[in-house]
PDB file of N, CA and C in Angstrom:
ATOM      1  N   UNK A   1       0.836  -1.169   0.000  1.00  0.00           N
ATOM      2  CA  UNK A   1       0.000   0.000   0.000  1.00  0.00           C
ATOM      3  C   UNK A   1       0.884   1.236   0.000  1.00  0.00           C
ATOM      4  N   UNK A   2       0.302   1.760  -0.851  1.00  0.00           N
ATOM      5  CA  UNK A   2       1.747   3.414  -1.242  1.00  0.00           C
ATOM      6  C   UNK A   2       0.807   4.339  -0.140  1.00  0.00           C
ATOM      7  N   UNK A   3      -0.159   4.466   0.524  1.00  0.00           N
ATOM      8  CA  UNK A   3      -0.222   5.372   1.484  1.00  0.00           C
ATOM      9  C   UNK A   3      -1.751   5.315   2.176  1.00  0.00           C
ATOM     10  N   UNK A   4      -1.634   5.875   3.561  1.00  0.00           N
ATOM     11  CA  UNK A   4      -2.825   5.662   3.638  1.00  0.00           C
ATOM     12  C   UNK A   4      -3.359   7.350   4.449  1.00  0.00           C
ATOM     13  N   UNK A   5      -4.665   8.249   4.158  1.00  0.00           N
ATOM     14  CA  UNK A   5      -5.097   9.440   4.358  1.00  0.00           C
ATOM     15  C   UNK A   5      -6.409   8.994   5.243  1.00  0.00           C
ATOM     16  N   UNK A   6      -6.114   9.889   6.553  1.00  0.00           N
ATOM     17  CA  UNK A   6      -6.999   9.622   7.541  1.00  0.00           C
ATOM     18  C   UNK A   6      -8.025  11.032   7.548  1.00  0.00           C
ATOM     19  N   UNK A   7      -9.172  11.362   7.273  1.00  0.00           N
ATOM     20  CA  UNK A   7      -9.833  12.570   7.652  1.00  0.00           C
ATOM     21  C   UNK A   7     -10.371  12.399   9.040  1.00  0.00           C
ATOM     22  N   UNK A   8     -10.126  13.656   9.261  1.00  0.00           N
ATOM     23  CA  UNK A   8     -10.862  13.867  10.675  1.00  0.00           C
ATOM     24  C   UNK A   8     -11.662  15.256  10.993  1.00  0.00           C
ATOM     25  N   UNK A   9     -12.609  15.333  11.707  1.00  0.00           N
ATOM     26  CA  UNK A   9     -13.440  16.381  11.648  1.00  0.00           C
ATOM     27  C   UNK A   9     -12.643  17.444  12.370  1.00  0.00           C
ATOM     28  N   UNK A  10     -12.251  17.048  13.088  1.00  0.00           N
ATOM     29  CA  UNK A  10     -11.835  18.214  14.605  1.00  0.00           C
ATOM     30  C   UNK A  10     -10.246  18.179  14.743  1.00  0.00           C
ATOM     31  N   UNK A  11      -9.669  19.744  14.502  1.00  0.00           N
ATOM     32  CA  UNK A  11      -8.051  20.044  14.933  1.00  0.00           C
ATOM     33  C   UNK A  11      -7.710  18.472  15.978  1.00  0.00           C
ATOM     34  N   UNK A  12      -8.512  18.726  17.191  1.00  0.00           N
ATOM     35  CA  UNK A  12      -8.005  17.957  18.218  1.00  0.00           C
ATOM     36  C   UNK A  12      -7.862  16.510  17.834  1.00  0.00           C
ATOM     37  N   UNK A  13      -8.680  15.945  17.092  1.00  0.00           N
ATOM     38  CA  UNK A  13      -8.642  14.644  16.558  1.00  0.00           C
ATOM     39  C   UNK A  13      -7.331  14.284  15.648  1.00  0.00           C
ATOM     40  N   UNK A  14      -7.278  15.275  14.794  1.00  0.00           N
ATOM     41  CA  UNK A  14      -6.193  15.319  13.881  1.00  0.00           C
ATOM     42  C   UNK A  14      -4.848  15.103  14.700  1.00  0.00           C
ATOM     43  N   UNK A  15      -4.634  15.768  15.481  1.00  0.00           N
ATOM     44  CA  UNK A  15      -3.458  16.341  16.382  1.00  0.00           C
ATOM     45  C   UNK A  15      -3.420  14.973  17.455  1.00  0.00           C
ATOM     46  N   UNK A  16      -4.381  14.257  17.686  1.00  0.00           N
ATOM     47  CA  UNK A  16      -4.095  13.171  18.914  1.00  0.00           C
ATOM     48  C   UNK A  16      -3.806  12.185  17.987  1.00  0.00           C
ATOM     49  N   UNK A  17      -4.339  11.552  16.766  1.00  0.00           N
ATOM     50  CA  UNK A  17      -4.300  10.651  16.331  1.00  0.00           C
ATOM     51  C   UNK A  17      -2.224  11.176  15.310  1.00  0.00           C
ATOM     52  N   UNK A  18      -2.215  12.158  14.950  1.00  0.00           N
ATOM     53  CA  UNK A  18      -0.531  12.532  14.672  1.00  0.00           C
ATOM     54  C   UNK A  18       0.469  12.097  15.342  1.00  0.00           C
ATOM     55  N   UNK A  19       0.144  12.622  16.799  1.00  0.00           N
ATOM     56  CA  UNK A  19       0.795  12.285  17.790  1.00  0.00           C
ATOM     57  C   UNK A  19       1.097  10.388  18.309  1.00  0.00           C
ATOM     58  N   UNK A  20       0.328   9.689  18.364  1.00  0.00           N
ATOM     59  CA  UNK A  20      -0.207   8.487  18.102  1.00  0.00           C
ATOM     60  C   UNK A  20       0.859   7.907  17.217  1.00  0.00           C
ATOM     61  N   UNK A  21       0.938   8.082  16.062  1.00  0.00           N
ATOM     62  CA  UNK A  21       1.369   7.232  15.214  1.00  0.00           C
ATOM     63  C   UNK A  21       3.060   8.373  14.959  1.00  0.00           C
ATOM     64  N   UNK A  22       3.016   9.391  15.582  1.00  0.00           N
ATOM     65  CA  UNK A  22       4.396   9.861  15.872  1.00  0.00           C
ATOM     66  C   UNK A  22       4.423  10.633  14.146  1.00  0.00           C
ATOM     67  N   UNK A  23       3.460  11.443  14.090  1.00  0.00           N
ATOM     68  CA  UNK A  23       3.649  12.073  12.469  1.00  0.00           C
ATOM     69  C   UNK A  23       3.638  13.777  12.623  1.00  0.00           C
ATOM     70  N   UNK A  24       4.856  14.159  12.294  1.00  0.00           N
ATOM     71  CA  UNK A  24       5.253  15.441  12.141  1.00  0.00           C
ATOM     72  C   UNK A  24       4.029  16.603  11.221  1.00  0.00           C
ATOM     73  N   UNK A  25       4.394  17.496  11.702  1.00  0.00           N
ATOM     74  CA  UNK A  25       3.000  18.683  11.264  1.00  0.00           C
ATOM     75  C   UNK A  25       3.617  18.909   9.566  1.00  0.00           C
ATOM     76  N   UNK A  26       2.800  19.118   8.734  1.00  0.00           N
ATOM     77  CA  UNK A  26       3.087  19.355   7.370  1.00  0.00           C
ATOM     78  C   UNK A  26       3.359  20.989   7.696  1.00  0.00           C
ATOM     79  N   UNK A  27       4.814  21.072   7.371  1.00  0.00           N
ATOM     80  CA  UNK A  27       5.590  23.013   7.271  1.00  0.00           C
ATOM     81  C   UNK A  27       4.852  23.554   6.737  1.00  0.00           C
ATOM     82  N   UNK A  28       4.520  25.020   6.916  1.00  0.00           N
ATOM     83  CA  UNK A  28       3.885  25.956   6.025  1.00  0.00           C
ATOM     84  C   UNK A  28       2.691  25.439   5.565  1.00  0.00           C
ATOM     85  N   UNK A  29       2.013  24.242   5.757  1.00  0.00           N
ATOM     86  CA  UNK A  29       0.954  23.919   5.069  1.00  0.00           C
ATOM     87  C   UNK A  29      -0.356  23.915   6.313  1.00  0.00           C
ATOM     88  N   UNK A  30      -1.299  23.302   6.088  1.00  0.00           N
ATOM     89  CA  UNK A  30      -2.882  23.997   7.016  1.00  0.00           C
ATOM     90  C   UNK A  30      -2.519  23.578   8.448  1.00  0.00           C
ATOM     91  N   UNK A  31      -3.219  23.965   9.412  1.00  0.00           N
ATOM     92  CA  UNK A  31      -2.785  23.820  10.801  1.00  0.00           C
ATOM     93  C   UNK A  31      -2.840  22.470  11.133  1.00  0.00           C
ATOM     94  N   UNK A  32      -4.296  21.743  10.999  1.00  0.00           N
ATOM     95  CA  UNK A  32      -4.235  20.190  11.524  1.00  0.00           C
ATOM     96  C   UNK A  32      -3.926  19.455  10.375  1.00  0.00           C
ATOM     97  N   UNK A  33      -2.761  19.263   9.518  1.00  0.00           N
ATOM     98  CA  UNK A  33      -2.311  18.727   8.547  1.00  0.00           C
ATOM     99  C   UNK A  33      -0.738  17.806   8.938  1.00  0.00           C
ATOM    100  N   UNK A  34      -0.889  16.776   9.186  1.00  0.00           N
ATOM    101  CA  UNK A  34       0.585  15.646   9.312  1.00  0.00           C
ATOM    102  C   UNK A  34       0.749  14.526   8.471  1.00  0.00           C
ATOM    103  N   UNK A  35       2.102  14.257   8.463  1.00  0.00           N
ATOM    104  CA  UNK A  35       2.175  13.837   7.086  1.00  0.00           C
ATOM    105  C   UNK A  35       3.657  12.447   7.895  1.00  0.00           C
ATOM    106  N   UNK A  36       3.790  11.429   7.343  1.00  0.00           N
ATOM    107  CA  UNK A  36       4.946  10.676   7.291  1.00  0.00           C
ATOM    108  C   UNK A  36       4.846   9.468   6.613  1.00  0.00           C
ATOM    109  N   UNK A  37       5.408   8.940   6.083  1.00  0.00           N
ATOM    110  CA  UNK A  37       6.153   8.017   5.097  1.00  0.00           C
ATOM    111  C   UNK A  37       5.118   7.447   4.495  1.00  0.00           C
ATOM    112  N   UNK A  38       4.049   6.705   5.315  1.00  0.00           N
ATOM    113  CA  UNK A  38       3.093   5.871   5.104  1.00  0.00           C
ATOM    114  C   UNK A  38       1.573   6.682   5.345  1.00  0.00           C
ATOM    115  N   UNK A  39       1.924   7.570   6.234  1.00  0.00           N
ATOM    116  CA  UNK A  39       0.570   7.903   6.393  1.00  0.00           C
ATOM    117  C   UNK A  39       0.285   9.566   6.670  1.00  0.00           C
ATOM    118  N   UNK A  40      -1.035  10.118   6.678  1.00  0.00           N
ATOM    119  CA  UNK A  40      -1.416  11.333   6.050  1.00  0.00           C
ATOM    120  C   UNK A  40      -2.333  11.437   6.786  1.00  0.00           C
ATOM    121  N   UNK A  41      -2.392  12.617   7.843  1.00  0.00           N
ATOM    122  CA  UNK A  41      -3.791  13.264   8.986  1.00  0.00           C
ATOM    123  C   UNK A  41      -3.714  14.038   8.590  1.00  0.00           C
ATOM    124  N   UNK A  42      -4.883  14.612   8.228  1.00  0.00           N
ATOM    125  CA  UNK A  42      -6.149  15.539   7.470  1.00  0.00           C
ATOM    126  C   UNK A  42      -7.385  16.179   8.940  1.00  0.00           C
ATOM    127  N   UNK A  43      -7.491  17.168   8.979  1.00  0.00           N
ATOM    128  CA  UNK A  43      -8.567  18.025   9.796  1.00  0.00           C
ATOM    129  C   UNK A  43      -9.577  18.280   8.721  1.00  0.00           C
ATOM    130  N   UNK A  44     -10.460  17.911   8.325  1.00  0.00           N
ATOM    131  CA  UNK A  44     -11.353  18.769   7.039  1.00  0.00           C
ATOM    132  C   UNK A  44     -13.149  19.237   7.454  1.00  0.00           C
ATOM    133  N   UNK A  45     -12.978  19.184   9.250  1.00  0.00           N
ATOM    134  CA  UNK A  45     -14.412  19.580   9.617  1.00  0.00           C
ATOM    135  C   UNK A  45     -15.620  18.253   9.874  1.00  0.00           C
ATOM    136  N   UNK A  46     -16.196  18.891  10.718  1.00  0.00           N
ATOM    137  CA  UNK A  46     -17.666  18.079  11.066  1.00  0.00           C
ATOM    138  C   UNK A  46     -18.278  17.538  10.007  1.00  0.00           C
ATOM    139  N   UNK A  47     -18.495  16.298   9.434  1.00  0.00           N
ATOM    140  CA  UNK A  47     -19.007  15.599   8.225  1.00  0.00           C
ATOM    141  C   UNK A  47     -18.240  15.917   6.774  1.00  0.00           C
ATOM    142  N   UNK A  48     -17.085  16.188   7.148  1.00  0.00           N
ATOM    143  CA  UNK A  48     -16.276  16.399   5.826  1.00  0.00           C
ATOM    144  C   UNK A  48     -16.051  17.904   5.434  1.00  0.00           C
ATOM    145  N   UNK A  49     -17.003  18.677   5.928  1.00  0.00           N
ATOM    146  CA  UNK A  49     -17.481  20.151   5.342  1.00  0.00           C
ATOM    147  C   UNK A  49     -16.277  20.840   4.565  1.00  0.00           C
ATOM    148  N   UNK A  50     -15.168  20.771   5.039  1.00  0.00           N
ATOM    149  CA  UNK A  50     -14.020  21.117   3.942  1.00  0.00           C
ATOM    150  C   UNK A  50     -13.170  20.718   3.343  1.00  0.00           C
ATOM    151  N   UNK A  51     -13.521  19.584   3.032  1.00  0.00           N
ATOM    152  CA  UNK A  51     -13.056  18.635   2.193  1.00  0.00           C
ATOM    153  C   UNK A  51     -12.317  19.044   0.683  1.00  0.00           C
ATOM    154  N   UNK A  52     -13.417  19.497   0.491  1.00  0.00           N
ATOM    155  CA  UNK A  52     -12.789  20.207  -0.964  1.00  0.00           C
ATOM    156  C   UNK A  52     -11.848  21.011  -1.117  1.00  0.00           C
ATOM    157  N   UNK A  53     -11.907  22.149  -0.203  1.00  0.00           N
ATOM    158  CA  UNK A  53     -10.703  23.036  -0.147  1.00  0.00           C
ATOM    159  C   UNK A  53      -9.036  22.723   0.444  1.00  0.00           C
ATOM    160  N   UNK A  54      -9.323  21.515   1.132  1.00  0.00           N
ATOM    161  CA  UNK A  54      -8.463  21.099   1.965  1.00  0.00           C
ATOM    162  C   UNK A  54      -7.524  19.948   1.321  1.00  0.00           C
ATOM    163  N   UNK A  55      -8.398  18.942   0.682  1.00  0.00           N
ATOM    164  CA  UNK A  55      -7.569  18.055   0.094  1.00  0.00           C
ATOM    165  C   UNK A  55      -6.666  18.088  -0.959  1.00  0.00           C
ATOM    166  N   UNK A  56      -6.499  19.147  -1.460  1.00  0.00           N
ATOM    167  CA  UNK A  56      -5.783  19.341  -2.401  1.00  0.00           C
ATOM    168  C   UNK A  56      -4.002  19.246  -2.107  1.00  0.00           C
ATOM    169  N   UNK A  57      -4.232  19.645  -0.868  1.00  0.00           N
ATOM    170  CA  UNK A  57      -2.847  19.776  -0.241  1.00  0.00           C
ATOM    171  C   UNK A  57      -2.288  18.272   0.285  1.00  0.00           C
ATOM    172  N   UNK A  58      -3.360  17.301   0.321  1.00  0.00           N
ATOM    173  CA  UNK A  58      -2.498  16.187   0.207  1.00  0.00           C
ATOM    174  C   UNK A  58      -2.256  15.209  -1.058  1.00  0.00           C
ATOM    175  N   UNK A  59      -1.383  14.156  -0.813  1.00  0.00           N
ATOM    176  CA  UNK A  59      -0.420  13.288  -1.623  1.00  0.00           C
ATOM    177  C   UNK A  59      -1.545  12.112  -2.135  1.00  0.00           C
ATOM    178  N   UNK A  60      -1.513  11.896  -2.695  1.00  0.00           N
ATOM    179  CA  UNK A  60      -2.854  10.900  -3.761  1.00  0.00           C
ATOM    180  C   UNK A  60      -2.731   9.480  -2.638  1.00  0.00           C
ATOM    181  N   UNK A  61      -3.394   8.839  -1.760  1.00  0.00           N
ATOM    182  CA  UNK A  61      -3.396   7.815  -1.131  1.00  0.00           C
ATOM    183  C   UNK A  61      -4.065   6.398  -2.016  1.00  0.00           C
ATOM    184  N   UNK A  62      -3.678   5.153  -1.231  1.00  0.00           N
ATOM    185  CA  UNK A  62      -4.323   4.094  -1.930  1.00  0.00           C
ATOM    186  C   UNK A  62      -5.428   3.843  -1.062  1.00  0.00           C
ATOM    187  N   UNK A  63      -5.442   4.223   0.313  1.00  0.00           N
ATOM    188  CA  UNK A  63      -6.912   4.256   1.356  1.00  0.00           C
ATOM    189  C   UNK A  63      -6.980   5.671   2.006  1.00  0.00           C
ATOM    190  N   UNK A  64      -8.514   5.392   1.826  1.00  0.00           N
ATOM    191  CA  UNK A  64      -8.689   6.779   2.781  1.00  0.00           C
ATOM    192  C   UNK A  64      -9.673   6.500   3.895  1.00  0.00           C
ATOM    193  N   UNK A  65      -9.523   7.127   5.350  1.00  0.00           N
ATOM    194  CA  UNK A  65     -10.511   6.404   6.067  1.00  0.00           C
ATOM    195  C   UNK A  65     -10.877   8.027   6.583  1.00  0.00           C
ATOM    196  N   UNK A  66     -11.987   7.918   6.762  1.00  0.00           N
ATOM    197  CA  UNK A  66     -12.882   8.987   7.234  1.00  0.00           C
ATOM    198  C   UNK A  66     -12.990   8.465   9.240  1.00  0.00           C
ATOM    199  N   UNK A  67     -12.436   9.296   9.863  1.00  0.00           N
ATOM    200  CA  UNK A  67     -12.473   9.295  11.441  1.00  0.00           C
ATOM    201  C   UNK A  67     -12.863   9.787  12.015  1.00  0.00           C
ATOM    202  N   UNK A  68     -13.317   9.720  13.542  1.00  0.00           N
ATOM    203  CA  UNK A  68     -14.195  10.945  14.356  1.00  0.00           C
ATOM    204  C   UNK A  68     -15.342  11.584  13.503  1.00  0.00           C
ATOM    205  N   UNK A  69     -15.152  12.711  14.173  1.00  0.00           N
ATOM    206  CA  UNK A  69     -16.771  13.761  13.988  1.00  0.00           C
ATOM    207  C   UNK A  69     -16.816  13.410  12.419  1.00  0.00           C
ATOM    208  N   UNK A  70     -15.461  13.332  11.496  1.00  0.00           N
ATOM    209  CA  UNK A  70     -15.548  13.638  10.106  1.00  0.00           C
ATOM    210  C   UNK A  70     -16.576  12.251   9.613  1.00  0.00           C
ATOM    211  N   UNK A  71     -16.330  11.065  10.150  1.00  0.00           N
ATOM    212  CA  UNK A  71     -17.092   9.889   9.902  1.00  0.00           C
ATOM    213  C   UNK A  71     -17.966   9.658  10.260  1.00  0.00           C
ATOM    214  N   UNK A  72     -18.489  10.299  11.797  1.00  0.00           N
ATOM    215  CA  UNK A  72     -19.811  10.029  12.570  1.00  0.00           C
ATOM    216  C   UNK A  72     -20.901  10.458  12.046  1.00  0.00           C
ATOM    217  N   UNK A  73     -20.627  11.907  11.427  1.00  0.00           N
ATOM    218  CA  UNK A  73     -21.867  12.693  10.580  1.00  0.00           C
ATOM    219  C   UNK A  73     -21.954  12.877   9.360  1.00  0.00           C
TER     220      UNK A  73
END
């Protein structure tokens, strides 16, 4: 698997689950955005809501899993 992109609704989600798997903040790029070798945390809002504007800034994954608030609603 060349990568795997986690969305999450909420900064805080983004930021615990980074921390977790030990993944550095993406430089200069959106606030709840981490990034390492294999894997990719994404903040994009309550039910996805900024999805569109947001994903652009990441790396093309082979899975994507929708987490927290971003998956619940």
């Amino acid at each position: 698997m060349s990568g795997v992109l986690v969305l999450t609704g909420l900064a805080l989600e983004a930021r615990a689950l980074a921390a977790a798997l030990g993944l550095p903040r993406v430089p200069g790029g959106l606030r709840a955005h981490y990034r390492g070798p294999r894997w990719e945390v994404l903040a994009v809002g309550p039910g996805a809501a900024a999805l569109a504007a947001r994903i652009r800034a990441c790396r093309s994954p082979a899975l994507v899993i929708s987490a927290g608030v971003c998956g619940g609603l």
